[in-house]
ModelCIF file with pLDDT and N, C-alpha, C, O atoms, coordinates in Angstrom:
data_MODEL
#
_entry.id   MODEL 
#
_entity.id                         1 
_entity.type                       polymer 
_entity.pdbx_number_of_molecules   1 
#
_entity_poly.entity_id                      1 
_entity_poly.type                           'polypeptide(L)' 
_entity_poly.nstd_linkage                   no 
_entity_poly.nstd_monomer                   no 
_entity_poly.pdbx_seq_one_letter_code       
;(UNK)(UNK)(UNK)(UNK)(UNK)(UNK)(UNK)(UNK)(UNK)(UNK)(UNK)(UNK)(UNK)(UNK)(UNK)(UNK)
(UNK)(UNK)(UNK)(UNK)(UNK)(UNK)(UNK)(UNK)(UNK)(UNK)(UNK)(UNK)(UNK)(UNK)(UNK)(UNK)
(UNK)(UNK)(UNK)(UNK)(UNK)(UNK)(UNK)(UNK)(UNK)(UNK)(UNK)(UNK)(UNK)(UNK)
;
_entity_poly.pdbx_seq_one_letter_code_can   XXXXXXXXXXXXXXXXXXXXXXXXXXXXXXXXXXXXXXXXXXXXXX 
_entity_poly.pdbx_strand_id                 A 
#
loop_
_entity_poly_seq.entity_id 
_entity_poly_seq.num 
_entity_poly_seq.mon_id 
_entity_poly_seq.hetero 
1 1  UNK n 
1 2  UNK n 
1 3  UNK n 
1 4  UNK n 
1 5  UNK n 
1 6  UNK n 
1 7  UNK n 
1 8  UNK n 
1 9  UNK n 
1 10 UNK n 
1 11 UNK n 
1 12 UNK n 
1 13 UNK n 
1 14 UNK n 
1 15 UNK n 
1 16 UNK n 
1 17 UNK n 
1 18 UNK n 
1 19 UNK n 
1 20 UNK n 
1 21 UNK n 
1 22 UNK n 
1 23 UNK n 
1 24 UNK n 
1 25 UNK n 
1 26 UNK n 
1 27 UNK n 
1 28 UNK n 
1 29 UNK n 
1 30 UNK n 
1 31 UNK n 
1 32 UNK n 
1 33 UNK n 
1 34 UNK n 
1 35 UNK n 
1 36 UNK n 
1 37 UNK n 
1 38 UNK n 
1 39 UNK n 
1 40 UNK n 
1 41 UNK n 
1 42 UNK n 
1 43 UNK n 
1 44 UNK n 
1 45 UNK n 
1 46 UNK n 
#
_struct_asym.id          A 
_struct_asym.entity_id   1 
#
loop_
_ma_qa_metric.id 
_ma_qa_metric.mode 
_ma_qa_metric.name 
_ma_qa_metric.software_group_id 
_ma_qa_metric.type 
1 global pLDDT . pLDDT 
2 local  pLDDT . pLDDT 
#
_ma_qa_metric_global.metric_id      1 
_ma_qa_metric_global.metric_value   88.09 
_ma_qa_metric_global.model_id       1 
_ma_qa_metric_global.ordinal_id     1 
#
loop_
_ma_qa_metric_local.label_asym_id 
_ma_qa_metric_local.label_comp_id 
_ma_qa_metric_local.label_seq_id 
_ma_qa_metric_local.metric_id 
_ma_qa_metric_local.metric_value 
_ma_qa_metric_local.model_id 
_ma_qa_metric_local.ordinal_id 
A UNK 1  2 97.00 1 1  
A UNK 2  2 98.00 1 2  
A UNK 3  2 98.00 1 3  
A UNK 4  2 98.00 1 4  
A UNK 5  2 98.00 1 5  
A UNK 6  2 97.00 1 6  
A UNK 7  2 96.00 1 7  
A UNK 8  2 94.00 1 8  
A UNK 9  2 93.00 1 9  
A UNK 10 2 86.00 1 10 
A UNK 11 2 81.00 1 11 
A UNK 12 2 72.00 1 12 
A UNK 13 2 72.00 1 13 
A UNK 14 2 72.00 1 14 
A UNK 15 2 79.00 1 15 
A UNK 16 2 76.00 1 16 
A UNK 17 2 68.00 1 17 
A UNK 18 2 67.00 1 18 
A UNK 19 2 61.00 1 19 
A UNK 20 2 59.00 1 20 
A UNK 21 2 58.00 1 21 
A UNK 22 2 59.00 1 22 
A UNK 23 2 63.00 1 23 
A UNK 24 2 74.00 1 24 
A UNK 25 2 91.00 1 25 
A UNK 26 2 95.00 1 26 
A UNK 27 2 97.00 1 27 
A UNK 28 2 97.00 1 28 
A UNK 29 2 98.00 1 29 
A UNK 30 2 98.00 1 30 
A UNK 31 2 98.00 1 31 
A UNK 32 2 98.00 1 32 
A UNK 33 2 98.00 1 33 
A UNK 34 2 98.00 1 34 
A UNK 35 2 98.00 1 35 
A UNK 36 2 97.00 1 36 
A UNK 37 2 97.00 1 37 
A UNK 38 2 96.00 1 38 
A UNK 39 2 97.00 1 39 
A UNK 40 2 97.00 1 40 
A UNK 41 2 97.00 1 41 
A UNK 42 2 98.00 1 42 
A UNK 43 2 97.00 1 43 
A UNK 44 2 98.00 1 44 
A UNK 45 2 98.00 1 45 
A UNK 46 2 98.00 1 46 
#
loop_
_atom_site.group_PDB 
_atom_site.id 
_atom_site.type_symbol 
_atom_site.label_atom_id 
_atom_site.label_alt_id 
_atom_site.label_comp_id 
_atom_site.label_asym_id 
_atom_site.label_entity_id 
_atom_site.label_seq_id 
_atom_site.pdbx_PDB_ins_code 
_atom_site.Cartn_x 
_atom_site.Cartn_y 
_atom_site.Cartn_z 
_atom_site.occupancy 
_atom_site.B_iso_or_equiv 
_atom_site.pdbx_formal_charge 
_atom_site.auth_seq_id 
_atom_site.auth_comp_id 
_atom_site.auth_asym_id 
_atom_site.auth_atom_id 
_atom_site.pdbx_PDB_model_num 
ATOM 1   N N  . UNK A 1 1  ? 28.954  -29.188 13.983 1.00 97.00 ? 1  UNK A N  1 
ATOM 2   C CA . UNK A 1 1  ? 27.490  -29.177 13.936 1.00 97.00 ? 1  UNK A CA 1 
ATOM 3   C C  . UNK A 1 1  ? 27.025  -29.339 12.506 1.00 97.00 ? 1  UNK A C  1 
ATOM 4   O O  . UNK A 1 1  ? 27.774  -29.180 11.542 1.00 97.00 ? 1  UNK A O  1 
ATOM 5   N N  . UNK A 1 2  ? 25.565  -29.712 12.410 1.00 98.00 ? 2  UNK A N  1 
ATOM 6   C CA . UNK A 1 2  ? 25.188  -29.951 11.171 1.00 98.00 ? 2  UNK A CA 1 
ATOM 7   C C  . UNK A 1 2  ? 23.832  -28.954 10.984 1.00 98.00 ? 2  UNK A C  1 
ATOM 8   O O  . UNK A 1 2  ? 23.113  -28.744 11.960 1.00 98.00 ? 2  UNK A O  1 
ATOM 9   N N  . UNK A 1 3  ? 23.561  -28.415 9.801  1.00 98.00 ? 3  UNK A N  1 
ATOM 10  C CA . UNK A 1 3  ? 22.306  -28.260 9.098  1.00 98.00 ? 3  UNK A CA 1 
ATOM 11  C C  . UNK A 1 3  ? 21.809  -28.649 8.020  1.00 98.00 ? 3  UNK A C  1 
ATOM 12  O O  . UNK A 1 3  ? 22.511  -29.260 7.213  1.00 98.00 ? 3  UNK A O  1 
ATOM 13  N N  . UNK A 1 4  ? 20.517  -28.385 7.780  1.00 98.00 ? 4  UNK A N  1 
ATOM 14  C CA . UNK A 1 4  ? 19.942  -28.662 6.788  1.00 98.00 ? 4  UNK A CA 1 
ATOM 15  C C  . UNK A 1 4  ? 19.317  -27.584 5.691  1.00 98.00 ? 4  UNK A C  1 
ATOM 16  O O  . UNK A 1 4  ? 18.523  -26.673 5.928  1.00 98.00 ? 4  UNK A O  1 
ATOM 17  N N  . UNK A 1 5  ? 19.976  -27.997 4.279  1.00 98.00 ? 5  UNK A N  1 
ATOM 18  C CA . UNK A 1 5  ? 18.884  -26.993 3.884  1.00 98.00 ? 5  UNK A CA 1 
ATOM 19  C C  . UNK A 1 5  ? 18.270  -27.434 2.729  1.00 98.00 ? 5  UNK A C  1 
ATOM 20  O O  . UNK A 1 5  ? 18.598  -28.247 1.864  1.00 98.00 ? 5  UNK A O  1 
ATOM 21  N N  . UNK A 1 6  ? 16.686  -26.264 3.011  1.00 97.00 ? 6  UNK A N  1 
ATOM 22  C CA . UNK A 1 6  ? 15.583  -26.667 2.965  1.00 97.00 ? 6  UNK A CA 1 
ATOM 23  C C  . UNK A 1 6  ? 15.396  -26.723 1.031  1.00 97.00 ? 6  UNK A C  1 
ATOM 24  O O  . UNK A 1 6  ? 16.225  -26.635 0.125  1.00 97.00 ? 6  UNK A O  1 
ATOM 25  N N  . UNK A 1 7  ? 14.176  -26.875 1.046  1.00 96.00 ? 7  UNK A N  1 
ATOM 26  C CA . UNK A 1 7  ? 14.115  -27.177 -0.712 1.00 96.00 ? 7  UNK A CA 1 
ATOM 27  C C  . UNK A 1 7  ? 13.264  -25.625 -0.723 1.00 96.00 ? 7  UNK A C  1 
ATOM 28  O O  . UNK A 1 7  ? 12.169  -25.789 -0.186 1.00 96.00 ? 7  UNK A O  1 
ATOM 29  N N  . UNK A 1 8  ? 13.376  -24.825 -0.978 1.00 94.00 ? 8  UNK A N  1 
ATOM 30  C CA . UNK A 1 8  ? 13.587  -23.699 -0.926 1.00 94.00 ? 8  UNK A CA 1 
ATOM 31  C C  . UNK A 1 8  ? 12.211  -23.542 -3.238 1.00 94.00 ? 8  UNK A C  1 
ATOM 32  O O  . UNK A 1 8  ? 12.520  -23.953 -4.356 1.00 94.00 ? 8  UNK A O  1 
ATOM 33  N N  . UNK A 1 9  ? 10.939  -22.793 -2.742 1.00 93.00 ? 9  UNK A N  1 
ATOM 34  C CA . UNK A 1 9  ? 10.080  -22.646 -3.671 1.00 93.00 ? 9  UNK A CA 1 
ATOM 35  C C  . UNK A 1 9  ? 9.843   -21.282 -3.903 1.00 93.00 ? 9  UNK A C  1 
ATOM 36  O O  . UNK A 1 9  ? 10.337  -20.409 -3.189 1.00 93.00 ? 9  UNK A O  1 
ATOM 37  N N  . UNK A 1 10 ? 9.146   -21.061 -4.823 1.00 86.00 ? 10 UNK A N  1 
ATOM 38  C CA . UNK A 1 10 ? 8.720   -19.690 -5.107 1.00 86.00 ? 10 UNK A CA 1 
ATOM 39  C C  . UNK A 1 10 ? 7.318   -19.159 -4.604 1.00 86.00 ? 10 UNK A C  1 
ATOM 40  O O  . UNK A 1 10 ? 7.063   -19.909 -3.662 1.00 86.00 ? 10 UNK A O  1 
ATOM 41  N N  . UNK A 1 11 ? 6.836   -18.745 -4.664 1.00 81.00 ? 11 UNK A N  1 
ATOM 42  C CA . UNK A 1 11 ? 6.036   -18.423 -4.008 1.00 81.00 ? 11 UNK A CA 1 
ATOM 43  C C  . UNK A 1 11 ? 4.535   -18.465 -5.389 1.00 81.00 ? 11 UNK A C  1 
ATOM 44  O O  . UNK A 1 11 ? 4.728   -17.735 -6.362 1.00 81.00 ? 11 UNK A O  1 
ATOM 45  N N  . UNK A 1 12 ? 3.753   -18.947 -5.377 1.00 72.00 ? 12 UNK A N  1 
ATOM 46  C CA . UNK A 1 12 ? 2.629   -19.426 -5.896 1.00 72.00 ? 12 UNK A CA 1 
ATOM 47  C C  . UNK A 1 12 ? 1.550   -18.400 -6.087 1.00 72.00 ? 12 UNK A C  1 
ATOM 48  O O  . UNK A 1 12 ? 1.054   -18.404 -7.214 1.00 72.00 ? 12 UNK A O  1 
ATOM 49  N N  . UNK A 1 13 ? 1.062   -17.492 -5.205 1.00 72.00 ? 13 UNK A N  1 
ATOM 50  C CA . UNK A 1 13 ? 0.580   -16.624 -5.461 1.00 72.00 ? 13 UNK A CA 1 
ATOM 51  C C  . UNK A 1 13 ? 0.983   -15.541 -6.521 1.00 72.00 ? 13 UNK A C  1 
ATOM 52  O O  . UNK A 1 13 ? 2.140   -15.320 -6.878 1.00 72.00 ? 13 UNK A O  1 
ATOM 53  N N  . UNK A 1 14 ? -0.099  -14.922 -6.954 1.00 72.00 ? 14 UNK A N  1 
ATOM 54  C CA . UNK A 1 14 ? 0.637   -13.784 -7.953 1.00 72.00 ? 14 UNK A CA 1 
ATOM 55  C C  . UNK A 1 14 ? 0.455   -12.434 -6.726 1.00 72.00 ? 14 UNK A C  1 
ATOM 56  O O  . UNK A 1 14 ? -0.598  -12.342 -6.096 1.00 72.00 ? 14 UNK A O  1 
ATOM 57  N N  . UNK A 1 15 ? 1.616   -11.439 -6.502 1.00 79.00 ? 15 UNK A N  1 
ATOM 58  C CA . UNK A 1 15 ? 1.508   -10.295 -6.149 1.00 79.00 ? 15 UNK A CA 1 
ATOM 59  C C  . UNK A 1 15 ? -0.177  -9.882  -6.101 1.00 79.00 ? 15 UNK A C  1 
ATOM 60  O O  . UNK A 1 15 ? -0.933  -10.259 -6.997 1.00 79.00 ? 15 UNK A O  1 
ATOM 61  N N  . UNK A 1 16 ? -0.720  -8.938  -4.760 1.00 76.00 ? 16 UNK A N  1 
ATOM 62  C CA . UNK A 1 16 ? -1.525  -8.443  -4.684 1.00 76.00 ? 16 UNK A CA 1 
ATOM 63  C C  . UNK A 1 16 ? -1.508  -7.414  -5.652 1.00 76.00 ? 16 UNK A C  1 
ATOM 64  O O  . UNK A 1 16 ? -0.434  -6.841  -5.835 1.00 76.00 ? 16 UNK A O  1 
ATOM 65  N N  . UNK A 1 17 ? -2.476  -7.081  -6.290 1.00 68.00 ? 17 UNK A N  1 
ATOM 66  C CA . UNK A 1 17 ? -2.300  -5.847  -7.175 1.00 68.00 ? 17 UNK A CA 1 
ATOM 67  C C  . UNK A 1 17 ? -3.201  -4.696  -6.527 1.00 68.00 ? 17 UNK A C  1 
ATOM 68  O O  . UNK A 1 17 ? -4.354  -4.901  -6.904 1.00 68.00 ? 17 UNK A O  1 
ATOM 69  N N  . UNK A 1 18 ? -3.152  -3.745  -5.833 1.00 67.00 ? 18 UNK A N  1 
ATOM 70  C CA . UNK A 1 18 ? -4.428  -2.987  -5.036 1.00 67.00 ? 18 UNK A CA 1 
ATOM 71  C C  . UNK A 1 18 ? -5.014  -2.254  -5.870 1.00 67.00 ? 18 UNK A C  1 
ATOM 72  O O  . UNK A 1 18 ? -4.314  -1.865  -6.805 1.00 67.00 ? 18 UNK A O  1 
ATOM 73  N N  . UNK A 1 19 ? -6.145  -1.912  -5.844 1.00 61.00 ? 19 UNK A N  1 
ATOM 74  C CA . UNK A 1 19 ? -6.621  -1.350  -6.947 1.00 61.00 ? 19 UNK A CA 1 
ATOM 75  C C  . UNK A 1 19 ? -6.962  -0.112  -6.668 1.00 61.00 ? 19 UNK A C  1 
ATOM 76  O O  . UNK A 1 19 ? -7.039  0.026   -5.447 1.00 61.00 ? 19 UNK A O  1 
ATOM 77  N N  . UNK A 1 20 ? -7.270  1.130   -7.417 1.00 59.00 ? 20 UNK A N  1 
ATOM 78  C CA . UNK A 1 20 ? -7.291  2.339   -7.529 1.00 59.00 ? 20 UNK A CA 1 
ATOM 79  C C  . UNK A 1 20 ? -8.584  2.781   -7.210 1.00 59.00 ? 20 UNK A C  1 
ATOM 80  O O  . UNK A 1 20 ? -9.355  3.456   -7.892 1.00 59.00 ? 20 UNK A O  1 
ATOM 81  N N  . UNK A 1 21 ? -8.749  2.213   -5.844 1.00 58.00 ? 21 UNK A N  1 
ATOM 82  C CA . UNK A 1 21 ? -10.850 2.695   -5.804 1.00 58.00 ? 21 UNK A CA 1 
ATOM 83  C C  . UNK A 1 21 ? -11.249 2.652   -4.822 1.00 58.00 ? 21 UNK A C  1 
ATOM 84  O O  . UNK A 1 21 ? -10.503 2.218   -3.944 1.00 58.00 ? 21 UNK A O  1 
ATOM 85  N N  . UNK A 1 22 ? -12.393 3.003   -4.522 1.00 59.00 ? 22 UNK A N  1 
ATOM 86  C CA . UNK A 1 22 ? -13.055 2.848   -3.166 1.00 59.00 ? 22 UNK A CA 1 
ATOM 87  C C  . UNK A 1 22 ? -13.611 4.431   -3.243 1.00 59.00 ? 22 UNK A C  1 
ATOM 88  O O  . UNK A 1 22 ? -13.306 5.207   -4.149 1.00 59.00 ? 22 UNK A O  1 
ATOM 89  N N  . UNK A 1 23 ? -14.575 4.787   -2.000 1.00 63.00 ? 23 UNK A N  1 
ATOM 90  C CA . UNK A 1 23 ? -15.077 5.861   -1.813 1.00 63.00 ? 23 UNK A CA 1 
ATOM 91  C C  . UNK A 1 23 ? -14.964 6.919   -1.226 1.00 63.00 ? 23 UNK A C  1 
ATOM 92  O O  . UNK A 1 23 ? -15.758 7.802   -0.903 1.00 63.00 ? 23 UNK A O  1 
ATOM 93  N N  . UNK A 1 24 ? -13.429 6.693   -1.059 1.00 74.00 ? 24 UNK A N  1 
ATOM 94  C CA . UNK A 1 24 ? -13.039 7.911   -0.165 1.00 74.00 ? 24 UNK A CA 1 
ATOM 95  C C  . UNK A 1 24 ? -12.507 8.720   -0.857 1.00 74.00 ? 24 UNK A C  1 
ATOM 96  O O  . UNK A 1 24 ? -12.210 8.289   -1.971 1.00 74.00 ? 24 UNK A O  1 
ATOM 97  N N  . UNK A 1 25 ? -12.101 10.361  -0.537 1.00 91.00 ? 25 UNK A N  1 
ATOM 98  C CA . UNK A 1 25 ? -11.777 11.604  -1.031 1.00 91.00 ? 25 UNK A CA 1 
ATOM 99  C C  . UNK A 1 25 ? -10.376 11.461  -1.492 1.00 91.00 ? 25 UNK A C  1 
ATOM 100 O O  . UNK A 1 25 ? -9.951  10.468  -0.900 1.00 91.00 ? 25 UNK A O  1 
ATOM 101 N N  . UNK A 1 26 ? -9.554  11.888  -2.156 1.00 95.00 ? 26 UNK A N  1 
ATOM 102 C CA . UNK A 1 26 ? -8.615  11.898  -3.029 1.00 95.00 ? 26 UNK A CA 1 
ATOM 103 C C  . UNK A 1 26 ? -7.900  13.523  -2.425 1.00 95.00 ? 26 UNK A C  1 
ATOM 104 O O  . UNK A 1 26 ? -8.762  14.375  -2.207 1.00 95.00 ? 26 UNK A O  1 
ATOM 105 N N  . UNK A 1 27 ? -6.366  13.974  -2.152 1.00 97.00 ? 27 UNK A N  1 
ATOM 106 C CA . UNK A 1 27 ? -5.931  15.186  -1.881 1.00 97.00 ? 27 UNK A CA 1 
ATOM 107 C C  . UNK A 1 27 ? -5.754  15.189  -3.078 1.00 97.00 ? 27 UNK A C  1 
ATOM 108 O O  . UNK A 1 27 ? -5.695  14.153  -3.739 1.00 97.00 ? 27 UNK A O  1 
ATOM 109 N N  . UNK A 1 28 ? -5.571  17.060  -3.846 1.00 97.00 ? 28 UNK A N  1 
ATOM 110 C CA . UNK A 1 28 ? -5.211  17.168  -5.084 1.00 97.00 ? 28 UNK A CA 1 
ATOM 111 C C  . UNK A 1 28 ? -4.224  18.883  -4.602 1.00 97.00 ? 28 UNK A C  1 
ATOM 112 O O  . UNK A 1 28 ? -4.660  19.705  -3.796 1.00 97.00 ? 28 UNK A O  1 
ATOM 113 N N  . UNK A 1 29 ? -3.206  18.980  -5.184 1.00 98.00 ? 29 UNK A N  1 
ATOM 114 C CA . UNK A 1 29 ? -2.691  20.191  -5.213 1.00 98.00 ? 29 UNK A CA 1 
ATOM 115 C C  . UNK A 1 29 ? -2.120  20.996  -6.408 1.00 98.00 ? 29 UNK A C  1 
ATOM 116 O O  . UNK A 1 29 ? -1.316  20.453  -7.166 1.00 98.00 ? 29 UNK A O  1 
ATOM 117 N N  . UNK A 1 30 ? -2.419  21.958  -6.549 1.00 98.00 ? 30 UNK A N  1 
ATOM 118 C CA . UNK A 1 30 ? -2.224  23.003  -7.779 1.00 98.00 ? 30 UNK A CA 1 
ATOM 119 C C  . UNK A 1 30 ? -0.431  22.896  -8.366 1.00 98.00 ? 30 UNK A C  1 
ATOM 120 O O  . UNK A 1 30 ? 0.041   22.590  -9.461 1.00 98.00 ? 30 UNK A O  1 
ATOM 121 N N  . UNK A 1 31 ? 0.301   23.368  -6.858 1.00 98.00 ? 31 UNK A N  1 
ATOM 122 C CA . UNK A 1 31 ? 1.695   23.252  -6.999 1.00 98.00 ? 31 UNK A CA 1 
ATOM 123 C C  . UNK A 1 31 ? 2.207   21.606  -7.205 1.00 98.00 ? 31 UNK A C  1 
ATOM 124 O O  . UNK A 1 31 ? 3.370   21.395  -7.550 1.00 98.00 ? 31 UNK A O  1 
ATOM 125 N N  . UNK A 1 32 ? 1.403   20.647  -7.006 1.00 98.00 ? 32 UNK A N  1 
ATOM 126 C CA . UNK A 1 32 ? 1.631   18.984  -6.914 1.00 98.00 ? 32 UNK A CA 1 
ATOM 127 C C  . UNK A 1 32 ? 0.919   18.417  -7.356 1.00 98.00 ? 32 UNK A C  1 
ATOM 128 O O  . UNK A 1 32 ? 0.226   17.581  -6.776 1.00 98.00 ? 32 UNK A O  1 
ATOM 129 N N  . UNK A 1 33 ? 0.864   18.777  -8.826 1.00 98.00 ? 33 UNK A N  1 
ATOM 130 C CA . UNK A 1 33 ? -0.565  17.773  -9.533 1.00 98.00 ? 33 UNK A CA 1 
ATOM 131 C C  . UNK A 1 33 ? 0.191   16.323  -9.488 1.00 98.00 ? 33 UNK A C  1 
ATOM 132 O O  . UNK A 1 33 ? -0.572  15.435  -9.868 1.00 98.00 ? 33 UNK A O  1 
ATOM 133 N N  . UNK A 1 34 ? 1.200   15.955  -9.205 1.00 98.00 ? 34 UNK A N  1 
ATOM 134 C CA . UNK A 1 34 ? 2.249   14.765  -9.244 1.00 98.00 ? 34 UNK A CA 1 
ATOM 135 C C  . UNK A 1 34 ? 1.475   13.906  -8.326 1.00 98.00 ? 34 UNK A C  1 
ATOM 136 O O  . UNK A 1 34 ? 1.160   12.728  -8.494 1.00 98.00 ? 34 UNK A O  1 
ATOM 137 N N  . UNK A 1 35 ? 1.172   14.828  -7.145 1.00 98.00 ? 35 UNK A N  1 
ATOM 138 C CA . UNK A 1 35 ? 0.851   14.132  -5.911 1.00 98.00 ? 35 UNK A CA 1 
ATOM 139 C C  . UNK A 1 35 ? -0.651  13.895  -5.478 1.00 98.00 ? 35 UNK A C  1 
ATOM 140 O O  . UNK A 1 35 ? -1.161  14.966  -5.146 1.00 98.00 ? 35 UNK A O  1 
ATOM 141 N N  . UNK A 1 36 ? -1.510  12.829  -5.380 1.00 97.00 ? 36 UNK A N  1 
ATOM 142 C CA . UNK A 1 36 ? -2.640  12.972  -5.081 1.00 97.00 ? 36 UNK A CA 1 
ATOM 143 C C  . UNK A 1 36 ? -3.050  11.879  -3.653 1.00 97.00 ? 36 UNK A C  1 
ATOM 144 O O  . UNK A 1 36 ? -3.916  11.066  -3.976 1.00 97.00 ? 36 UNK A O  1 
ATOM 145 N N  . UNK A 1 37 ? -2.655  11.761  -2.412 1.00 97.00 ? 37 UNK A N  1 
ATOM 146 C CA . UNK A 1 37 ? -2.811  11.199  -1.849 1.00 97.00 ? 37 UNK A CA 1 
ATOM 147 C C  . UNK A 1 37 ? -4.264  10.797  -0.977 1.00 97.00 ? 37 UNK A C  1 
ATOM 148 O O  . UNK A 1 37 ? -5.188  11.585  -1.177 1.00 97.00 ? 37 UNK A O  1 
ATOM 149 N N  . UNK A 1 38 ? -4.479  9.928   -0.263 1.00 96.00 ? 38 UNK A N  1 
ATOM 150 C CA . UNK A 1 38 ? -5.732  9.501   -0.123 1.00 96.00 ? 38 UNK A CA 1 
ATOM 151 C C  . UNK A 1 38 ? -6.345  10.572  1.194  1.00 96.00 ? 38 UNK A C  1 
ATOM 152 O O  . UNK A 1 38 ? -5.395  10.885  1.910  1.00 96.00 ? 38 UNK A O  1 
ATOM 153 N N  . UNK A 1 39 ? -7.265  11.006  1.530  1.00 97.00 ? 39 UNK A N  1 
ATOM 154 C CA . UNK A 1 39 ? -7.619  12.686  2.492  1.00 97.00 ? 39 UNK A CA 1 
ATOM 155 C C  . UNK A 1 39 ? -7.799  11.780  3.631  1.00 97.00 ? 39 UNK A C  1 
ATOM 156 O O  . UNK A 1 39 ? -8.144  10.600  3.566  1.00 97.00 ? 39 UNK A O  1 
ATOM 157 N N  . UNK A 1 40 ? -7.463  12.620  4.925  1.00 97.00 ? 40 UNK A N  1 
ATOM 158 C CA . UNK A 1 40 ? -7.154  12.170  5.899  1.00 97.00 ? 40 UNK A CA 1 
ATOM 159 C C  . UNK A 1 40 ? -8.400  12.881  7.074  1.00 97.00 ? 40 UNK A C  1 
ATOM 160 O O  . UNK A 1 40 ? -8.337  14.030  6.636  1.00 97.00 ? 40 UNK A O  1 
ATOM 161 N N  . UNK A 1 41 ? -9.129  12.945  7.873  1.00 97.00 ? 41 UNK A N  1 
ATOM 162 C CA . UNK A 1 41 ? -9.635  13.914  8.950  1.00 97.00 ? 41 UNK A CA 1 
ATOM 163 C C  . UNK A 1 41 ? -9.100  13.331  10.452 1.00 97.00 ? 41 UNK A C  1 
ATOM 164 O O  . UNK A 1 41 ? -8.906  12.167  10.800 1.00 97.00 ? 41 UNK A O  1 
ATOM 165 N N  . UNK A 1 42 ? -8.963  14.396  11.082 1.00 98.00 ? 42 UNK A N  1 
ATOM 166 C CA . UNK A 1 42 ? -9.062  14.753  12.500 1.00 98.00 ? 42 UNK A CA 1 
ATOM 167 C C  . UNK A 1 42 ? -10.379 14.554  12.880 1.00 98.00 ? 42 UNK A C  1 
ATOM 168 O O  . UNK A 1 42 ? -11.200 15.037  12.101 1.00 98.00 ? 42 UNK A O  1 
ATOM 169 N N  . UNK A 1 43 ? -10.918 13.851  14.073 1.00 97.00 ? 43 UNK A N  1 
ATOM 170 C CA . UNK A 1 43 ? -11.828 14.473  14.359 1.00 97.00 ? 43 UNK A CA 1 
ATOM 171 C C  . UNK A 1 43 ? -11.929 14.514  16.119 1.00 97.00 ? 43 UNK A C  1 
ATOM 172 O O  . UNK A 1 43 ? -12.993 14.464  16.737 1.00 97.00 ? 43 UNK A O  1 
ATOM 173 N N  . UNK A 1 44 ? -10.845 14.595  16.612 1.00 98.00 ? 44 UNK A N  1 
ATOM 174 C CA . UNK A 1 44 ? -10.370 14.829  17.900 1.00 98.00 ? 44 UNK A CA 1 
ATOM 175 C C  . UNK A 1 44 ? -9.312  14.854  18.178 1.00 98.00 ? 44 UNK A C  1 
ATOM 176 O O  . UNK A 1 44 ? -8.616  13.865  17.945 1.00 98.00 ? 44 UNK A O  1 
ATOM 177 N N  . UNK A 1 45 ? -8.645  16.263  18.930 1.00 98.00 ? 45 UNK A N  1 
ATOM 178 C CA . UNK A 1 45 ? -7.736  16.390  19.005 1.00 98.00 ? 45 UNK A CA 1 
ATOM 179 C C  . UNK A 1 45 ? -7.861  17.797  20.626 1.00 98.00 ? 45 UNK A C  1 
ATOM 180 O O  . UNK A 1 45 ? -7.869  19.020  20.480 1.00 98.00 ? 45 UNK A O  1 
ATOM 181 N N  . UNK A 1 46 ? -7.932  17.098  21.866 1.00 98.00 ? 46 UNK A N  1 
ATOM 182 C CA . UNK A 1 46 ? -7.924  17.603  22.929 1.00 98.00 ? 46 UNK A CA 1 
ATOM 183 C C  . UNK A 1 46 ? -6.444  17.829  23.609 1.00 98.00 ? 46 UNK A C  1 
ATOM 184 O O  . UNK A 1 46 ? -6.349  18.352  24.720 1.00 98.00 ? 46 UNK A O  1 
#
């Protein structure tokens, strides 16, 4: 059997860079100032 291979490029775009913002609440902890992840709510849970 035969294949082919392809011409094989890089990719053209630069990496998304996400940025550090928007308007939502931030977690912060005393024992984990390391850690600040983005706050989460419940708002049903039957």
């Amino acid at each position: 059997f035969k294949i082919s291979i392809g011409d094989l490029t890089t990719r053209k775009a630069r990496p998304v860079e996400l940025p550090n913002v928007g308007r939502g609440n931030v977690q912060t902890f005393a024992t984990r100032p390391d850690l600040e992840p983005p706050s989460v709510t419940v708002t049903t849970a039957k």
